[in-house]
Protein backbone atom coordinates (compact mmCIF):
# COMPACT_ATOMS: atom_id res chain seq x y z
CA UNK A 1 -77.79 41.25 10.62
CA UNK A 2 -75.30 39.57 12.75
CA UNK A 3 -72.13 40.56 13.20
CA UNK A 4 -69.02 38.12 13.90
CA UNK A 5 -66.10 39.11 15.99
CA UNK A 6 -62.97 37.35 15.56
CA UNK A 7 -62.20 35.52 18.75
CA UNK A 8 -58.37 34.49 19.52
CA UNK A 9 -57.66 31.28 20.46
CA UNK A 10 -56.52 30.31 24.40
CA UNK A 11 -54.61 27.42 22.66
CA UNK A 12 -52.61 27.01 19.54
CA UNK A 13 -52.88 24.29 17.63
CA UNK A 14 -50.22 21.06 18.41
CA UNK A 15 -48.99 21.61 14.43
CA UNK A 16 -47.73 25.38 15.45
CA UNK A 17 -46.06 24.45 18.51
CA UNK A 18 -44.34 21.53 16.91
CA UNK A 19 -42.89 23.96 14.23
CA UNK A 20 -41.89 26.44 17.08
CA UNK A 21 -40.22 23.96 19.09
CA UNK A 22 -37.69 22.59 16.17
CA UNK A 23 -36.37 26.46 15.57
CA UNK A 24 -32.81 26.36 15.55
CA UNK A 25 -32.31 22.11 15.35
CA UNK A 26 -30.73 22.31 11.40
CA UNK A 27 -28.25 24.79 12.92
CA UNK A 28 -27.17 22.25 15.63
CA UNK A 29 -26.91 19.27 13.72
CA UNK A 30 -24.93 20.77 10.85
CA UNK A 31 -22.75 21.91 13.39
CA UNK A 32 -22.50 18.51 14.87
CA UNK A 33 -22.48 16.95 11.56
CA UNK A 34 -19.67 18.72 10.40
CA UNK A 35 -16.91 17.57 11.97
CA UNK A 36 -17.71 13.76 12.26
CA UNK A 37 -18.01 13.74 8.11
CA UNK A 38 -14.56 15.88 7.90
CA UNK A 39 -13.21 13.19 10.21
CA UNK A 40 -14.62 10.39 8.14
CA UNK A 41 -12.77 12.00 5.20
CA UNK A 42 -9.83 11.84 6.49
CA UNK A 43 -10.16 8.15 7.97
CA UNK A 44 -10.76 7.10 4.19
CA UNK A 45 -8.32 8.92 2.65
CA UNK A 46 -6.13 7.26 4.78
CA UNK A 47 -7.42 3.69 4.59
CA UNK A 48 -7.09 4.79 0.61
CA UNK A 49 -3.45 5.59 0.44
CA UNK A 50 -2.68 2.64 2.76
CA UNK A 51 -4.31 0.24 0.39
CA UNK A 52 -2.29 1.67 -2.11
CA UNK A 53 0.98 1.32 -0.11
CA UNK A 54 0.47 -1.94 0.03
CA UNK A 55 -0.15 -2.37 -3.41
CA UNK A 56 3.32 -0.92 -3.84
CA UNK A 57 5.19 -2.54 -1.56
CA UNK A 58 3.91 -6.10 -3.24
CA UNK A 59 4.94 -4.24 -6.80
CA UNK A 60 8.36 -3.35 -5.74
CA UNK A 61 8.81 -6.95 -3.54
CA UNK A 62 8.36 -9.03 -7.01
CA UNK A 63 10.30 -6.32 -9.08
CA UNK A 64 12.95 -6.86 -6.69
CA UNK A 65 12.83 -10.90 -6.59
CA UNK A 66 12.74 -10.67 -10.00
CA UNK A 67 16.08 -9.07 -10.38
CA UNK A 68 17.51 -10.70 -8.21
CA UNK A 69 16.63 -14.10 -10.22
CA UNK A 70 18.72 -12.22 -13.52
CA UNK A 71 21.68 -11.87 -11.71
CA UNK A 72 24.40 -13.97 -11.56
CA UNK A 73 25.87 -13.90 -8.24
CA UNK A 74 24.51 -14.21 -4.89
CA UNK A 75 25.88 -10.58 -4.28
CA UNK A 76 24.97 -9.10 -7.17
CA UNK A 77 21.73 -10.82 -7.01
CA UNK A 78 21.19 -8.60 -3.21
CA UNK A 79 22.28 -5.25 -5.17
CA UNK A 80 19.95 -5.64 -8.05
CA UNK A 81 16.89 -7.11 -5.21
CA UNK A 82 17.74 -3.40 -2.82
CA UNK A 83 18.57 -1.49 -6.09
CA UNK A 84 14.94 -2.37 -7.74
CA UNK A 85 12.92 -1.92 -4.35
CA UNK A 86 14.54 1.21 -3.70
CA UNK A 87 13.35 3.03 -7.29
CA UNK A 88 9.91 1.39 -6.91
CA UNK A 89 9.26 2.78 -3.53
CA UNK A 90 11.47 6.17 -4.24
CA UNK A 91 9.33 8.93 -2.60
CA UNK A 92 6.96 6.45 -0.81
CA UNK A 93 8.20 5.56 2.46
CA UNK A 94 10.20 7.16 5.15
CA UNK A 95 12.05 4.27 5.39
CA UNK A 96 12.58 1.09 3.27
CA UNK A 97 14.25 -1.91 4.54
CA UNK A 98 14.75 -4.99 2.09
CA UNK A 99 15.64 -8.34 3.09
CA UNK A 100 17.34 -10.84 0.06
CA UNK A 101 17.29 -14.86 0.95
CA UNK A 102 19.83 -16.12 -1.37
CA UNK A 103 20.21 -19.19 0.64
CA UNK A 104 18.44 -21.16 -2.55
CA UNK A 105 20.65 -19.29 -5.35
CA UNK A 106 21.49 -21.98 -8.04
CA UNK A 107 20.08 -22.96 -11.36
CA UNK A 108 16.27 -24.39 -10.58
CA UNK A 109 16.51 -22.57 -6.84
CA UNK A 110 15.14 -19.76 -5.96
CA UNK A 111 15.64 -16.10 -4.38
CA UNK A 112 12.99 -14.91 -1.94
CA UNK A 113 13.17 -11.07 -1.29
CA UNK A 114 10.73 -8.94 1.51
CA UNK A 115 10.37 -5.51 1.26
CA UNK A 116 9.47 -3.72 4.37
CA UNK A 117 8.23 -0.07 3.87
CA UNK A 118 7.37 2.43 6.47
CA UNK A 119 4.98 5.09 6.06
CA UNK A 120 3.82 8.24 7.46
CA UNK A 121 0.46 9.15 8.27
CA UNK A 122 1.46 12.49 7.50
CA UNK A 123 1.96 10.71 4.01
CA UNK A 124 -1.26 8.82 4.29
CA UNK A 125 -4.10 11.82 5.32
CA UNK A 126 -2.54 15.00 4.06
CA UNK A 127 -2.45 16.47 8.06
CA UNK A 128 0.52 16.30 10.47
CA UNK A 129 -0.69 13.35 12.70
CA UNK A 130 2.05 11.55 14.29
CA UNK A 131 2.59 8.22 13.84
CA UNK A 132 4.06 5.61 11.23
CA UNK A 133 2.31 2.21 9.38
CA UNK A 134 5.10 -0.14 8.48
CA UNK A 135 3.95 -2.83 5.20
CA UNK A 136 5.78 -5.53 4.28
CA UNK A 137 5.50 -7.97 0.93
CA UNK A 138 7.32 -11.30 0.73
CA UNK A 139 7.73 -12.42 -3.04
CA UNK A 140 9.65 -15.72 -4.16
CA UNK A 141 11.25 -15.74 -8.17
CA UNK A 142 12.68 -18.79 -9.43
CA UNK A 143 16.40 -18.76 -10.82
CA UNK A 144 16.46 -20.05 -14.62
CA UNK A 145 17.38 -23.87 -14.99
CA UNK A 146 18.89 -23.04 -18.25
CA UNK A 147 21.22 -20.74 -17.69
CA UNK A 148 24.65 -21.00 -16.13
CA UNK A 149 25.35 -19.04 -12.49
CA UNK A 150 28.82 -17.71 -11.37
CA UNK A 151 30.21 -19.68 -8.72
CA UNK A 152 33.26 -18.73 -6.67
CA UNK A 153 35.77 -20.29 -8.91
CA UNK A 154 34.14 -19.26 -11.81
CA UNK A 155 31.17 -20.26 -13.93
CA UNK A 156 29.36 -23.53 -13.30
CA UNK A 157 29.31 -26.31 -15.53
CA UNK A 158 26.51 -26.60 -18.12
CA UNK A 159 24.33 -29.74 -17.96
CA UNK A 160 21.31 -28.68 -20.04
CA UNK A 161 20.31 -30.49 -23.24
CA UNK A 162 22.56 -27.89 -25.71
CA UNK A 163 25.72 -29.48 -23.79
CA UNK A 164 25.07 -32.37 -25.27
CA UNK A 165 25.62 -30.85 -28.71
CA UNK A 166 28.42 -28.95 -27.42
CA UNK A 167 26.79 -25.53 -27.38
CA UNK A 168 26.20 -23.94 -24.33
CA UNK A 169 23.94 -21.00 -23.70
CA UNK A 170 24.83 -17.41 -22.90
């Protein structure tokens, strides 16, 4: 009868130290990990709500040219441009400037309105970050041929096809 005694082995197999040797790596790399993916959150939340600034500023720049078209004074046609951009971008931006080019205001011209809107980027990632992103929007709105404007000594003379049957429009 033979009898076998269990030997133990001078070396350990290369599989067992490999296994030994990676104790402790998950730990490190989550905690590297971590921060760089909380950081990347942030960056595109912010490229997010910047891309949607813009959006609105572009919104509120053709609102704004486009009131400025209706009125009927150069004046009034600035009021009605700041008055529009100002309730589109209510709550949006520290700071809105608009800009009204009325230089073109006459019947077939044209009124050309930029909006300017300065953000946070407290605003944009949700964290107090210093800093500011100004976006601006340049929209152009034709003034109605058919339509009489206000001049300074009153309303302009007519010369669109219902003149000719003596109407003339509102």
């Amino acid at each position: 009868m033979t009898v076998h005694t269990r030997q133990t082995p001078r070396h350990r197999p290369r599989h067992a130290r490999a296994v030994h040797a990676d104790r402790g790596s998950v730990a490190v790399e989550i905690a590297l990990s971590v921060p760089l993916v909380v950081l990347l959150l942030f960056l595109l939340t912010a490229a997010v709500q910047l891309g949607r600034a813009a959006i609105d500023v572009n919104a509120a720049a053709a609102a704004a040219s486009r009131a400025a078209s209706l009125s009927r004074t150069a004046p009034a046609a600035t009021a009605a441009a700041q008055t529009a951009a100002a309730a589109n971008l209510a709550g949006l931006c520290a700071n809105v400037a608009v800009d009204v080019d009325t230089t073109a205001f006459r019947r077939g011209g044209a009124v050309t309105v930029t909006v300017a809107c300065t953000v946070t980027t407290r605003g944009l990632t949700g964290i107090s970050i210093p800093g500011s992103v100004t976006t601006t929007a340049q929209s152009t709105s034709p003034v109605d041929v058919w339509r009489s404007v206000t001049v300074a000594g009153g309303t302009q003379p007519w010369a669109g096809p219902a003149s000719r049957t003596g109407g003339e429009p509102t």
